[in-house]
N, C-alpha and C. Protein backbone atom coordinates (compact mmCIF):
# COMPACT_ATOMS: atom_id res chain seq x y z
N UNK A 1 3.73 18.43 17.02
CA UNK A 1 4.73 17.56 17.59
C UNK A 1 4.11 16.21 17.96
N UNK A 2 4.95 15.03 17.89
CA UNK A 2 4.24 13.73 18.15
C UNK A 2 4.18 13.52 19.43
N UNK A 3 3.27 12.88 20.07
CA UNK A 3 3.60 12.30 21.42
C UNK A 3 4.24 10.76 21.63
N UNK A 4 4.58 10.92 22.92
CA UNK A 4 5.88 10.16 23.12
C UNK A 4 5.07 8.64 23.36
N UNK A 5 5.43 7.88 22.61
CA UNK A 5 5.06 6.16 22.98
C UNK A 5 5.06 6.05 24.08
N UNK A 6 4.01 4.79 24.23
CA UNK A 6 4.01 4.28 25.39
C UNK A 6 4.48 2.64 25.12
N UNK A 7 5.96 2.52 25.53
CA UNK A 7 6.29 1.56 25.00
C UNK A 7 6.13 -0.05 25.69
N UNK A 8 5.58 -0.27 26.70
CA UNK A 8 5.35 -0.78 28.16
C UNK A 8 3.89 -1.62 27.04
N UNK A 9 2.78 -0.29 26.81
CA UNK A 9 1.55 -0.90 26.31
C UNK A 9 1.82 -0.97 24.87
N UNK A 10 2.30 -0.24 24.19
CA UNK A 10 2.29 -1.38 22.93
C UNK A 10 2.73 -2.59 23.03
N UNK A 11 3.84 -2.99 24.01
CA UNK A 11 3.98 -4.35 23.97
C UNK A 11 3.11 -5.70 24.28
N UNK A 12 2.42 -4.87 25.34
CA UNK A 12 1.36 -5.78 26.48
C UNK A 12 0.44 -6.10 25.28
N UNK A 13 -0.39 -4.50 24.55
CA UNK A 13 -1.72 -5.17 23.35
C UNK A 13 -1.08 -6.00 22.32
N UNK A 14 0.13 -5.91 21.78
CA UNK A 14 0.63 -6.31 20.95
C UNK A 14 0.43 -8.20 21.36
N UNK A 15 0.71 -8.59 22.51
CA UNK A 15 1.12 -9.71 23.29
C UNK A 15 -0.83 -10.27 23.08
N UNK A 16 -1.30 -9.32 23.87
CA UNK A 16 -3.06 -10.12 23.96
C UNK A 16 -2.92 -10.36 22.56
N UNK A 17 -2.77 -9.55 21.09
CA UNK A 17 -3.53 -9.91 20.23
C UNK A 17 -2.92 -11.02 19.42
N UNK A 18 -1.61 -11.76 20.62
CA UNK A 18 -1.35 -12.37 19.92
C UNK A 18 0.04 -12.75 18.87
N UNK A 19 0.11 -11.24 18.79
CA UNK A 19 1.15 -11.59 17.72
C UNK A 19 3.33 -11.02 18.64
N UNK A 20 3.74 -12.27 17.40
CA UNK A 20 4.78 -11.79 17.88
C UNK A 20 5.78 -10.74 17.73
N UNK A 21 6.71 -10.28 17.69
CA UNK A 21 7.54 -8.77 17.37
C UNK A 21 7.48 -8.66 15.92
N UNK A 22 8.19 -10.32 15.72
CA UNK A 22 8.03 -10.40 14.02
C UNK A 22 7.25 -10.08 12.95
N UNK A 23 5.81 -10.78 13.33
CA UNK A 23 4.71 -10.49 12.63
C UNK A 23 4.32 -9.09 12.84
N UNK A 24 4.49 -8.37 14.52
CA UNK A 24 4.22 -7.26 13.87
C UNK A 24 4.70 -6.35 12.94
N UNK A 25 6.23 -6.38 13.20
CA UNK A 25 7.09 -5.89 12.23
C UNK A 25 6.33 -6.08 11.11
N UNK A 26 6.23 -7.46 10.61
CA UNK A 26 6.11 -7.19 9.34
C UNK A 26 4.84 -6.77 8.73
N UNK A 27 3.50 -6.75 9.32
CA UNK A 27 2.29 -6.13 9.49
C UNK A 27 2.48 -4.46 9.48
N UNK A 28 3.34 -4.04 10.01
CA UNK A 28 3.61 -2.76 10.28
C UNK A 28 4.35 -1.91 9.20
N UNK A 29 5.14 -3.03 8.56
CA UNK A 29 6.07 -2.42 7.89
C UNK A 29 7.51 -1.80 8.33
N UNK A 30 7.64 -1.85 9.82
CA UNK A 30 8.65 -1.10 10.35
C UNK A 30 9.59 -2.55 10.93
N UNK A 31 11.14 -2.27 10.59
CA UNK A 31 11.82 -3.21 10.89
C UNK A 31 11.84 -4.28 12.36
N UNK A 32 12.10 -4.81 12.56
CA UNK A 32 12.25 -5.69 13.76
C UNK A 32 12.60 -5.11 14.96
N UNK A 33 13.96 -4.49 14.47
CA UNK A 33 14.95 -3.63 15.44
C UNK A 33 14.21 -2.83 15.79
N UNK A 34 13.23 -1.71 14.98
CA UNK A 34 12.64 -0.87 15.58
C UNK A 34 11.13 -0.53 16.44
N UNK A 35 10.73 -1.65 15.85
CA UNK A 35 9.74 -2.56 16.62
C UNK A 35 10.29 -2.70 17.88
N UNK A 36 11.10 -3.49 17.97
CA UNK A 36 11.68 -3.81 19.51
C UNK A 36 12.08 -2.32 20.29
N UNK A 37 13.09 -1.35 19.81
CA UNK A 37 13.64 -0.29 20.16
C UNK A 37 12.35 0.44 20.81
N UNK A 38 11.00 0.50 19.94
CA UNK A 38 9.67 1.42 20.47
C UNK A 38 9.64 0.58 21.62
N UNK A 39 9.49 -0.41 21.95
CA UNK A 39 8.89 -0.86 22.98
C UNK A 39 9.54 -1.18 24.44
N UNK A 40 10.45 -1.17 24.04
CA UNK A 40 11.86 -0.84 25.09
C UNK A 40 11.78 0.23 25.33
N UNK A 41 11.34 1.63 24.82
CA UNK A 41 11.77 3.00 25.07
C UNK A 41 12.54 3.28 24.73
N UNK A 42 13.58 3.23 24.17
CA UNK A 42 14.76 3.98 23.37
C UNK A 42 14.89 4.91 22.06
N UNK A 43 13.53 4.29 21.73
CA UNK A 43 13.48 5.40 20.60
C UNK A 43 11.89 5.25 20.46
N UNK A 44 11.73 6.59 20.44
CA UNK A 44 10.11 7.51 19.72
C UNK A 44 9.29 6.88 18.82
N UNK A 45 7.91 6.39 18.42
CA UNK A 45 7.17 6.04 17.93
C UNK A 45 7.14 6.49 16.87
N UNK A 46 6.64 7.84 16.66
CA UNK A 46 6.33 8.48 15.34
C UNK A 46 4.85 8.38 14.94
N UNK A 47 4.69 9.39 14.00
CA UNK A 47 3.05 9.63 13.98
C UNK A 47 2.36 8.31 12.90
N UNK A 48 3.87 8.34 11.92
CA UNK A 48 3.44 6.96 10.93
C UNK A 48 3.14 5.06 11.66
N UNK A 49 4.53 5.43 12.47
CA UNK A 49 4.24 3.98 13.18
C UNK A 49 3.07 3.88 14.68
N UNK A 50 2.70 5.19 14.90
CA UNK A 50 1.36 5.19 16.03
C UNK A 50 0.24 4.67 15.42
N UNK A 51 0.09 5.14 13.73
CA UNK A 51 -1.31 4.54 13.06
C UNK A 51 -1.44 3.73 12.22
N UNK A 52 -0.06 2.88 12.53
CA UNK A 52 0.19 1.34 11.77
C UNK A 52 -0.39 0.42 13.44
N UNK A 53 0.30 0.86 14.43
CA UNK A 53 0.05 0.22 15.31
C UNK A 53 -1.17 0.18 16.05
N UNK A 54 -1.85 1.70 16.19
CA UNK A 54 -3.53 1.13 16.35
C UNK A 54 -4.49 0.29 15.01
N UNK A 55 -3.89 0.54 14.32
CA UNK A 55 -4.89 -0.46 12.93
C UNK A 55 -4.80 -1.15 13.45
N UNK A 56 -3.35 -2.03 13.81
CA UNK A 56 -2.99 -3.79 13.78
C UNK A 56 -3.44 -3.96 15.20
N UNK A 57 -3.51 -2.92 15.83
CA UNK A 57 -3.97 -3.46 17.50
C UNK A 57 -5.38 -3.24 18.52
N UNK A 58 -5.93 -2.70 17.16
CA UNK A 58 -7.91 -2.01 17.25
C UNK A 58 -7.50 -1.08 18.51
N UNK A 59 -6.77 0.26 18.37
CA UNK A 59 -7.46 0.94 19.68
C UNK A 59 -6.94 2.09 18.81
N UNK A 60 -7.07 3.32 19.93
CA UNK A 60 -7.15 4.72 19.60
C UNK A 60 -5.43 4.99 19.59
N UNK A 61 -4.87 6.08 19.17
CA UNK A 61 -3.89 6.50 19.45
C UNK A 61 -3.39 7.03 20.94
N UNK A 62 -4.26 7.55 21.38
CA UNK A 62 -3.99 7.49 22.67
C UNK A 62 -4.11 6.86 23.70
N UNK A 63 -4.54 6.04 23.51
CA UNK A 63 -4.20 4.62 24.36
C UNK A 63 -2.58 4.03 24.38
N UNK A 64 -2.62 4.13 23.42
CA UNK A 64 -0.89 3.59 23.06
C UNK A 64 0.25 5.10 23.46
N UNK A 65 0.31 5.91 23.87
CA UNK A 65 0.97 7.00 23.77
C UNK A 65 0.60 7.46 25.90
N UNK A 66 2.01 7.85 26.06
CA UNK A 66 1.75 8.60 27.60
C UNK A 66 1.48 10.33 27.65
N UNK A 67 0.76 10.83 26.82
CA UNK A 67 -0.12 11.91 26.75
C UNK A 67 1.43 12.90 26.51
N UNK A 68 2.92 12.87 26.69
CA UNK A 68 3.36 13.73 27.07
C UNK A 68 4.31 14.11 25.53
N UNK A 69 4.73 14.94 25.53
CA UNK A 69 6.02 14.78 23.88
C UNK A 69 6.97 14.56 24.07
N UNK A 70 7.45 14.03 22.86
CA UNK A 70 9.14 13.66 23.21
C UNK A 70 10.20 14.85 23.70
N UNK A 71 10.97 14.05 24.71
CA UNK A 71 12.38 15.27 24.76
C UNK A 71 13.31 15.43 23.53
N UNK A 72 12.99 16.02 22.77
CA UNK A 72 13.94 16.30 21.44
C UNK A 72 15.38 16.38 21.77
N UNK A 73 15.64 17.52 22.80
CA UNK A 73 16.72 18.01 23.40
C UNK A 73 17.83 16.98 23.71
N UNK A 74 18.99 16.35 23.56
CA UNK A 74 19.72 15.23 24.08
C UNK A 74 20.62 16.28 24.62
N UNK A 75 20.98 17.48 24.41
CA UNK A 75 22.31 17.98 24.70
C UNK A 75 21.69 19.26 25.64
N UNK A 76 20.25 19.36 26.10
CA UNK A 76 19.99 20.31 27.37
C UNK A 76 19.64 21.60 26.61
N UNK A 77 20.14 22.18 25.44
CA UNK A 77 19.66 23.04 24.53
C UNK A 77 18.49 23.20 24.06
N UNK A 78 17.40 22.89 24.47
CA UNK A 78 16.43 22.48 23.12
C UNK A 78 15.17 23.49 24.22
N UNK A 79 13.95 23.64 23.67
CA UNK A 79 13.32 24.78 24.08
C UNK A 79 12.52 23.99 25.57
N UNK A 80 12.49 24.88 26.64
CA UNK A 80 11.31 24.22 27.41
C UNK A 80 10.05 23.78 27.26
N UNK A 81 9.13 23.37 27.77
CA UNK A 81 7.64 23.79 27.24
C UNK A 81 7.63 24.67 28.12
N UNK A 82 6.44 25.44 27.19
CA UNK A 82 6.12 27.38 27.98
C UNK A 82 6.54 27.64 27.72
N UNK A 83 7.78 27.68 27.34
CA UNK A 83 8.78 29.45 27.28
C UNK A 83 8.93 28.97 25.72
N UNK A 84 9.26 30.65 25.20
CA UNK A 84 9.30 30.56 23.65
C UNK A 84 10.95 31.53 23.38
């Protein structure tokens, strides 16, 4: 399972190194909208756009990520952690 962005610090390293949403977008490959959406929090990183974004931003994956996984669940159904 992926862990959940940390959308707060991709924005901040994104900002030191400089570049703007745009360029990263397009460095990244991932649209504008969703560029913006990760970093707002509204929507999940993903394992592809976590290791577009440490390339373009020199750090580890977990630096960029809050150690925890995403809530899959939107409708309260979905499994706890621990219990199987």
């Amino acid at each position: 399972m992926p862990l959940r962005s940390d959308g707060e610090e991709l924005r901040r390293r994104r900002e030191l190194q400089g570049l703007t949403a745009t360029e990263f977008a397009a460095r990244s490959g991932f649209s504008l909208t969703h560029v913006s959406q990760v970093e707002l929090g509204n929507s999940n990183a993903g394992p592809r756009y976590l290791r577009a974004a440490s390339r373009i931003l020199n750090c580890e994956i977990r630096e960029i990520t809050d150690g925890s996984m995403p809530n899959r669940s939107r409708t309260g159904g979905g499994v706890t952690a621990g219990t199987k």
